[in-house]
Protein backbone atom coordinates (compact mmCIF):
# COMPACT_ATOMS: atom_id res chain seq x y z
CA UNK A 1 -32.08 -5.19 -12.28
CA UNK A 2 -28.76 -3.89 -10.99
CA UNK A 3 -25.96 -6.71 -9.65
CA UNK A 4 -26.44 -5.19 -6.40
CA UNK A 5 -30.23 -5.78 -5.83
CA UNK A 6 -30.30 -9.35 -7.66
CA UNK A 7 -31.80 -11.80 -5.18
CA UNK A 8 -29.27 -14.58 -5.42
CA UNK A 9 -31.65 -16.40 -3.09
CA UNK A 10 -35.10 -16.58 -3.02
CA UNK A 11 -36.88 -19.47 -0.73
CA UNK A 12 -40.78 -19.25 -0.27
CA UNK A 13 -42.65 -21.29 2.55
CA UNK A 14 -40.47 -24.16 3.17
CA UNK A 15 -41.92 -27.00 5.21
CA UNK A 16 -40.20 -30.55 6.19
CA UNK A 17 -41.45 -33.03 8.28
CA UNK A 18 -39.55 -36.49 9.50
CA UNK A 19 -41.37 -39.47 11.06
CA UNK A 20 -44.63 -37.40 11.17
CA UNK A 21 -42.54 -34.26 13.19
CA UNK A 22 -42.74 -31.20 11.50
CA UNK A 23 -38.75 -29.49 11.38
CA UNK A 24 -39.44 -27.00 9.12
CA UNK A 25 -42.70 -24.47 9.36
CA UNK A 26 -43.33 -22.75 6.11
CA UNK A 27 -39.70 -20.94 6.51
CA UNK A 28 -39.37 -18.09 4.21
CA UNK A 29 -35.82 -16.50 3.26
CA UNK A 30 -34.32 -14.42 0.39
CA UNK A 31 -30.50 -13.12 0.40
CA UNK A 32 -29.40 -10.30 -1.96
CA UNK A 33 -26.27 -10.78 -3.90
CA UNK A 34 -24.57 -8.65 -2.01
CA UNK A 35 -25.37 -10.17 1.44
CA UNK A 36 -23.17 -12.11 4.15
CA UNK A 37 -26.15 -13.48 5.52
CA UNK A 38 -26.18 -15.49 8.97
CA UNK A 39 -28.42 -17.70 10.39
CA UNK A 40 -28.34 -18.25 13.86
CA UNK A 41 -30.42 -20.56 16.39
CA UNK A 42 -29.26 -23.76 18.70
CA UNK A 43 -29.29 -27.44 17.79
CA UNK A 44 -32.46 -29.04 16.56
CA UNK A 45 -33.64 -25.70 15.78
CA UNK A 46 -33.60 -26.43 11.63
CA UNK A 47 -30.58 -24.41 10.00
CA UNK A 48 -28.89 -27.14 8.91
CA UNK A 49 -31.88 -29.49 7.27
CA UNK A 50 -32.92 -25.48 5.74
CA UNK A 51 -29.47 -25.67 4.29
CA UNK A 52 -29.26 -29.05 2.71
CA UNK A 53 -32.80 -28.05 1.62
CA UNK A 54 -31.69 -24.92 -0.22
CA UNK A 55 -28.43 -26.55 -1.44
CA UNK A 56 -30.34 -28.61 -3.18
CA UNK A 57 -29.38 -32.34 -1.15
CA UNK A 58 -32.83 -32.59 0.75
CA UNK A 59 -36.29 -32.85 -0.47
CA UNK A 60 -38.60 -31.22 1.22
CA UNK A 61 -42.58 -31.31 1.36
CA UNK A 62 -43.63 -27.95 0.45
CA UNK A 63 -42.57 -24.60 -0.83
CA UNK A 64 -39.80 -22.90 -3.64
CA UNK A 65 -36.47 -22.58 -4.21
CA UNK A 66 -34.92 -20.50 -6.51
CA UNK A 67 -31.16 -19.52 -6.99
CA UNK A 68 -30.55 -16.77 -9.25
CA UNK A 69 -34.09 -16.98 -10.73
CA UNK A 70 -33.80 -20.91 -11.38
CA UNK A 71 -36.06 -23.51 -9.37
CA UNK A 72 -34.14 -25.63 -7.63
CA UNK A 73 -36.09 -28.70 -8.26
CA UNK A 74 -37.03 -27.92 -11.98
CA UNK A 75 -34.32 -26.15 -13.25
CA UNK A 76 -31.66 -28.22 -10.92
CA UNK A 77 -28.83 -28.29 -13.28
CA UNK A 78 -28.07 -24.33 -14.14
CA UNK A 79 -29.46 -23.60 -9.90
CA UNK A 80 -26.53 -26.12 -8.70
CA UNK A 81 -24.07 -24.56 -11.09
CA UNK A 82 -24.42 -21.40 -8.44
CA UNK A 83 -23.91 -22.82 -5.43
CA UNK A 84 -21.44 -23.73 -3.11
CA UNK A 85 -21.68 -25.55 -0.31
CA UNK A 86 -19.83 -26.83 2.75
CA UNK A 87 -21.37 -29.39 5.03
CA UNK A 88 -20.47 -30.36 8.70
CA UNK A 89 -18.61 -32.71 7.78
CA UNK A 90 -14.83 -32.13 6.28
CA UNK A 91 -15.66 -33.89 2.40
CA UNK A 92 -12.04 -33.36 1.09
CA UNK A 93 -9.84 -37.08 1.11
CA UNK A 94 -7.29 -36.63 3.95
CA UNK A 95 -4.84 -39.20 2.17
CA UNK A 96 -4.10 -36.74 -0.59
CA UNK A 97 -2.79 -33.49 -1.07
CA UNK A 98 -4.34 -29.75 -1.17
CA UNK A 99 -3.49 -29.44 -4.35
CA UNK A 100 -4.80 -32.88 -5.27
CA UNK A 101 -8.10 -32.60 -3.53
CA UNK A 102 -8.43 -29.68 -5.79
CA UNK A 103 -7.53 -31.46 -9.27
CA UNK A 104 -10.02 -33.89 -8.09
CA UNK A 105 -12.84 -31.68 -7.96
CA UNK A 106 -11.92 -29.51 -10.54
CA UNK A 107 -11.84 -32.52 -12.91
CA UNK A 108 -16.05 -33.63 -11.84
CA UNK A 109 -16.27 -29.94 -12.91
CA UNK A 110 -14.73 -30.50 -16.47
CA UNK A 111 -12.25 -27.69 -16.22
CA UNK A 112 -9.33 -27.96 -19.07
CA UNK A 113 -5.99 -28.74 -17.45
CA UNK A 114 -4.62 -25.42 -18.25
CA UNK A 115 -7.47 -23.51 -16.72
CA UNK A 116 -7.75 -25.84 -13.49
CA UNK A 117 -3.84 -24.85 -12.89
CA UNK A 118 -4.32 -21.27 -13.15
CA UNK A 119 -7.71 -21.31 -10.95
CA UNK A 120 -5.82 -23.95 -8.00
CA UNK A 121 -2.85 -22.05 -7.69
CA UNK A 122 -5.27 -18.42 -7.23
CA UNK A 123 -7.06 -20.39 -4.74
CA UNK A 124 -4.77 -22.01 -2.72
CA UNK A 125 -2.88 -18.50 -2.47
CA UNK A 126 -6.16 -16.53 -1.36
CA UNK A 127 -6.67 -18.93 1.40
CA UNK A 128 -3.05 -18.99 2.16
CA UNK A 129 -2.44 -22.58 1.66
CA UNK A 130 -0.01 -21.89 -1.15
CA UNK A 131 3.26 -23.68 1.10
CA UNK A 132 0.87 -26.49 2.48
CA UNK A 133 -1.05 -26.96 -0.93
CA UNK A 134 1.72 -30.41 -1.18
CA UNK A 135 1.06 -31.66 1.70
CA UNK A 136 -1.45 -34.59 2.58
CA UNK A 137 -4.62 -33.08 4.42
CA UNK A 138 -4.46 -35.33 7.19
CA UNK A 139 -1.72 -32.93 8.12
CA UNK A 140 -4.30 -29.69 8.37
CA UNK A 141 -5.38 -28.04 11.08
CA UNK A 142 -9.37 -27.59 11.39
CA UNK A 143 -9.00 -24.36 10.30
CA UNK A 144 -6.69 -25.45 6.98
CA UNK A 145 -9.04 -27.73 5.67
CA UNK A 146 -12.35 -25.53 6.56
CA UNK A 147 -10.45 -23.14 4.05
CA UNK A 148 -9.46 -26.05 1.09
CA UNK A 149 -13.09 -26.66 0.94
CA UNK A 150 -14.25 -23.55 0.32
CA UNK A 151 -11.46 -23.07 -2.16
CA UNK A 152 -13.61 -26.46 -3.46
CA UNK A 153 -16.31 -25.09 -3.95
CA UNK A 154 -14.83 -21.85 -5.33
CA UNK A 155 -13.61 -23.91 -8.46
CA UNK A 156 -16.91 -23.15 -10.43
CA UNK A 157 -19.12 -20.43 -10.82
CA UNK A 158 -20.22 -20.22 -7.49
CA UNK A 159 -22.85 -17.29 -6.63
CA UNK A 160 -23.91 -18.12 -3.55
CA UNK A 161 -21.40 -20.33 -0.63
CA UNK A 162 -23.88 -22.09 1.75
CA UNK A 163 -21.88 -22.81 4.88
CA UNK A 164 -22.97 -25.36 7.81
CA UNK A 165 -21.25 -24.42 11.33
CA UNK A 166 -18.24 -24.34 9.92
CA UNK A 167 -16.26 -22.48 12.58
CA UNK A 168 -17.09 -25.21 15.36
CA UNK A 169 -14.35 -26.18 16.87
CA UNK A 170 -11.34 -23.45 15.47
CA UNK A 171 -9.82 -21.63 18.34
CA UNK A 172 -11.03 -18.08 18.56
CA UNK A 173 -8.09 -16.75 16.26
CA UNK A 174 -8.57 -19.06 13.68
CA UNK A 175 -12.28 -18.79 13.88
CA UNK A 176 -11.88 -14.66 13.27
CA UNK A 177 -9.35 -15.27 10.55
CA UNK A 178 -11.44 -17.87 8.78
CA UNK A 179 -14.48 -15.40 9.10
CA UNK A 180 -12.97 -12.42 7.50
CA UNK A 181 -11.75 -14.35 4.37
CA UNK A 182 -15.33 -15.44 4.39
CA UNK A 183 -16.25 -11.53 4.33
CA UNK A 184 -13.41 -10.92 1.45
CA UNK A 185 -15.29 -13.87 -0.78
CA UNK A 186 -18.60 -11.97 0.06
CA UNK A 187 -17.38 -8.64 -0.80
CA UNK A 188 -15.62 -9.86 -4.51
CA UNK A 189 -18.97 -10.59 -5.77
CA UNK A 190 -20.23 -14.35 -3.98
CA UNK A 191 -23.30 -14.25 -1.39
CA UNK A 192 -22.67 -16.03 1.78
CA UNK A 193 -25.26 -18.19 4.13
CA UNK A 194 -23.56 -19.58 6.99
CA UNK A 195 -25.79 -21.06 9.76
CA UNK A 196 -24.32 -21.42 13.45
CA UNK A 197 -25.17 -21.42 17.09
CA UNK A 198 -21.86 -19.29 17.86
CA UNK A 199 -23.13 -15.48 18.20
CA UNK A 200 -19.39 -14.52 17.10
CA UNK A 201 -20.01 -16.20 13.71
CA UNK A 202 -22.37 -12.78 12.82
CA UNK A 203 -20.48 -10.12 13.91
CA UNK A 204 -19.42 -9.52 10.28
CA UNK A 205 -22.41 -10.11 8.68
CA UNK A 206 -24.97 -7.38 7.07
CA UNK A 207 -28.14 -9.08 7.87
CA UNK A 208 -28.92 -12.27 10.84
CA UNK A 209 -32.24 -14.92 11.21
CA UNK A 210 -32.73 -15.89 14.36
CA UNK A 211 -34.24 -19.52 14.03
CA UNK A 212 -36.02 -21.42 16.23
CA UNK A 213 -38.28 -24.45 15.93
CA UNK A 214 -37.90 -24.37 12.44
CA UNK A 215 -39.38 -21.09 11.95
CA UNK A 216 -37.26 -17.68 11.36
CA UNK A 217 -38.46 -15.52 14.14
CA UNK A 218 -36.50 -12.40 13.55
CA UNK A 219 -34.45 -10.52 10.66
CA UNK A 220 -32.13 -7.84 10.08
CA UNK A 221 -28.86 -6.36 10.60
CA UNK A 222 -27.07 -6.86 13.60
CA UNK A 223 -27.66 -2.88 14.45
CA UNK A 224 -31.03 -3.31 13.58
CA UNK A 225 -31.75 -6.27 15.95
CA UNK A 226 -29.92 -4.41 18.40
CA UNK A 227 -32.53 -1.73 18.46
CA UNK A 228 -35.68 -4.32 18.35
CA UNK A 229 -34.10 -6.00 21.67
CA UNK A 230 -34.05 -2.71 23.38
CA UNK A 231 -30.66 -4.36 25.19
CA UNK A 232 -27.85 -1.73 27.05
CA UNK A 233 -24.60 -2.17 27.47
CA UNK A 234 -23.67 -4.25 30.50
CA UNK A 235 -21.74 -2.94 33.30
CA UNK A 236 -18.91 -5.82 34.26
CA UNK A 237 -17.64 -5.62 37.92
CA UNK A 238 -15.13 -7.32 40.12
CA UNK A 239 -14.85 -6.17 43.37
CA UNK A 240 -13.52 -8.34 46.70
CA UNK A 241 -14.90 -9.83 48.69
CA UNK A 242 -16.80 -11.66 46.29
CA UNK A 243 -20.00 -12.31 48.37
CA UNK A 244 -23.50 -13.12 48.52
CA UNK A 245 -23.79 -9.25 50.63
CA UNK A 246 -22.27 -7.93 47.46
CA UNK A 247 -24.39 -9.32 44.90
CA UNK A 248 -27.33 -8.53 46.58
CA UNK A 249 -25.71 -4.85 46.81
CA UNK A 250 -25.95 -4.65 43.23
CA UNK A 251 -28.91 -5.47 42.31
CA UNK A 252 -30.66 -3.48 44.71
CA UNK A 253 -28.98 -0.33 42.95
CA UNK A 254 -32.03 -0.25 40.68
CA UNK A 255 -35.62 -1.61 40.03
CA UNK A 256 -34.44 -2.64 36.62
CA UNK A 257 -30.87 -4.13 37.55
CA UNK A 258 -30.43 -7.70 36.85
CA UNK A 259 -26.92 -9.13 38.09
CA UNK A 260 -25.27 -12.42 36.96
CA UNK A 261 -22.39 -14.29 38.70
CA UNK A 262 -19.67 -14.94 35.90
CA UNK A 263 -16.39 -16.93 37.05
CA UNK A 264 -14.02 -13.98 37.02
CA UNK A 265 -16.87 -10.77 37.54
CA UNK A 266 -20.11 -9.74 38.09
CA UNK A 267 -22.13 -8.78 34.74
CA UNK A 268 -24.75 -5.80 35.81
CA UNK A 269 -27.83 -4.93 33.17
CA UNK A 270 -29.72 -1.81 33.91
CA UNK A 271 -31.63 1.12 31.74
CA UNK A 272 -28.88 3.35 31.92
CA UNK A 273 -25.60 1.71 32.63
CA UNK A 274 -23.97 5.60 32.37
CA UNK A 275 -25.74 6.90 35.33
CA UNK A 276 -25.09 4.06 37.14
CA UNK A 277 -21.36 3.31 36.56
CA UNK A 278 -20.44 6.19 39.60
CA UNK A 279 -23.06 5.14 41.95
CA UNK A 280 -21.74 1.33 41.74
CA UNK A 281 -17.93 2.81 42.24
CA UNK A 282 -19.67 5.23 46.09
CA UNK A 283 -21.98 2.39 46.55
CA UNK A 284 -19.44 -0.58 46.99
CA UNK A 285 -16.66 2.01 48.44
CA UNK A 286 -18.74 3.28 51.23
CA UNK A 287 -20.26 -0.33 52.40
CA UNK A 288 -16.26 -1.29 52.45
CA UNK A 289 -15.98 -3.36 48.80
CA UNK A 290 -12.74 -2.86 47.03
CA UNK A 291 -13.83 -2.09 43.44
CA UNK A 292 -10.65 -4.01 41.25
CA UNK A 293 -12.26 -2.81 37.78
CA UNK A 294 -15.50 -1.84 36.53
CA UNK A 295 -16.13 -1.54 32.27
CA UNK A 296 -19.43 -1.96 30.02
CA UNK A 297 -20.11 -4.32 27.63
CA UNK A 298 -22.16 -4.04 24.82
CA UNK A 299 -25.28 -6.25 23.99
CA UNK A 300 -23.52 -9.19 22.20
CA UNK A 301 -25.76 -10.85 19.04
CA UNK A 302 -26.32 -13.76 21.79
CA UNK A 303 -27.74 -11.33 24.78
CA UNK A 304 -30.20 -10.50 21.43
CA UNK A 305 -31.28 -13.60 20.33
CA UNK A 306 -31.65 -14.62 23.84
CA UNK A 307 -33.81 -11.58 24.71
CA UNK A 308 -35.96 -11.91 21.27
CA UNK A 309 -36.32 -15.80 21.38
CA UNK A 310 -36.54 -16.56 25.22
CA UNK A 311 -34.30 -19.49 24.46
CA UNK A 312 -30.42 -20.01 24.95
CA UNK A 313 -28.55 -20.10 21.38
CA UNK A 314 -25.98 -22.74 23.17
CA UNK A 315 -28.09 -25.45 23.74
CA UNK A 316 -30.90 -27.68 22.27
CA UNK A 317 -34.18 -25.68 20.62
């Protein structure tokens, strides 16, 4: 087998109940070793009990787990050596350093002195912490310490980084910047799973779950979801005066148009939003609108989940 087909993941019928309540339903996933791999679906719907499941910190009732060919539960020791993994919650002490945290870890790992040096100072310059790797971590930023615990978990011979919302809460900026050195790790050899309920998160990735009620209800990449949906573009409109007379103008454009009232524009989904783009511009011109702008949108990986899953990604499953 070929580096690029090994499965560094391979999970088979997982099922977890709590107090009697079933959260996971015989979920099955396996990630190549090539893959950036995310899971998406809203709170309570699973991802992250799936994760500490296939991390190998949860039990669960049923089902296999195998990383790189080795059960998780009876080969534990050489599956764990593989993975990295970075919980909710920030794990790294806040009252020391970077560079500390680091020495820390990289001492439970047993690395010699001379080789922990050489790998902290590589990491700490690929996620450009190099001038703050001396400084307590209390004085991070979200985004800073999102990136010293991946360089964490990094230390070791990780083959697969499991990642639990770890974007929530950066600023858009930081989130895209902490998302493509994600998508550098992924493409120098290390399979990512990140789970999230932030359709952004997957715009980089090669293949998405959609998750729901602790069961994976769709798979693929995002182009291939894209084409299961059946979504178009949407057409996004402001025009004045913003009215009930000219909402009700645009949805009567066409059987198929469905319009929704955003803060700063209306949005506009129809079958073809080409054809209809110069009949919205004569439309609202001869009934006495002023058009201020008119674009199109494509489907976003939220507008898909939504239209596969009938249930809001932002909210509770």
């Amino acid at each position: 087998m070929t580096t690029s087909s090994m499965i560094a993941l391979d999970a088979q019928e997982i099922s977890k109940s709590y107090n009697g309540k079933k959260v996971l339903d015989g979920v099955s996933l396996q990630i190549r070793s090539t893959d950036f791999y995310v899971l998406m679906g809203p709170n309570g719907s699973g991802k992250s009990t799936l994760l500490s499941i296939l991390a190998g910190t949860n039990s669960f009732d049923a089902g296999s787990v195998r990383i790189l060919g080795d059960d998780i539960c009876q080969g534990r020791l050489e599956a764990r050596e593989h993975i990295g993994y970075v919980p909710q919650e920030n794990f790294c002490s806040d009252f020391l350093t970077g560079r500390e945290n680091l020495e820390y870890f990289a001492d439970l790992l047993g690395l010699a002195k001379t080789q922990a040096k050489a790998k902290i100072e590589s990491l700490l310059q690929m996620m450009d912490l190099e001038d703050e790797g001396d400084k307590p971590v209390s004085a991070y930023s979200g985004g800073m310490k999102k990136k010293l615990e991946v360089a964490t978990t990094l230390l070791g011979d990780a083959k697969i980084l499991f990642l639990d919302e770890p974007t929530t809460g950066l600023d858009p900026t930081v989130r895209k910047d902490f998302l493509s050195l994600l998508q550098e790790i992924n493409e120098q050899g290390t399979a990512v799973l990140l789970v999230t309920h932030i359709g952004e998160d997957a715009e980089m990735a090669s293949r998405v779950g959609f998750m729901i009620q602790g069961e994976i209800v769709a798979e693929g990449s995002p182009e291939e979801l894209k084409d299961i949906s059946e979504l178009k573009s949407s057409i996004i409109i402001d025009a004045a005066p913003r009215t009930e007379e000219l909402m009700l103008l645009l949805a009567s454009l066409g059987d198929d148009c469905i319009v929704i009232e955003k803060e700063e524009s209306f949005e506009l989904t129809c079958e073809d939003p080409r054809e209809i783009v110069p009949k919205i511009m004569d439309t609202l011109q001869k009934s006495g609108f002023d058009m201020l702008s008119v674009g199109t949108r494509p489907p976003s990986l939220e507008d898909i989940f939504y239209k596969l899953t009938a249930c809001p990604i932002r909210g509770e499953a």
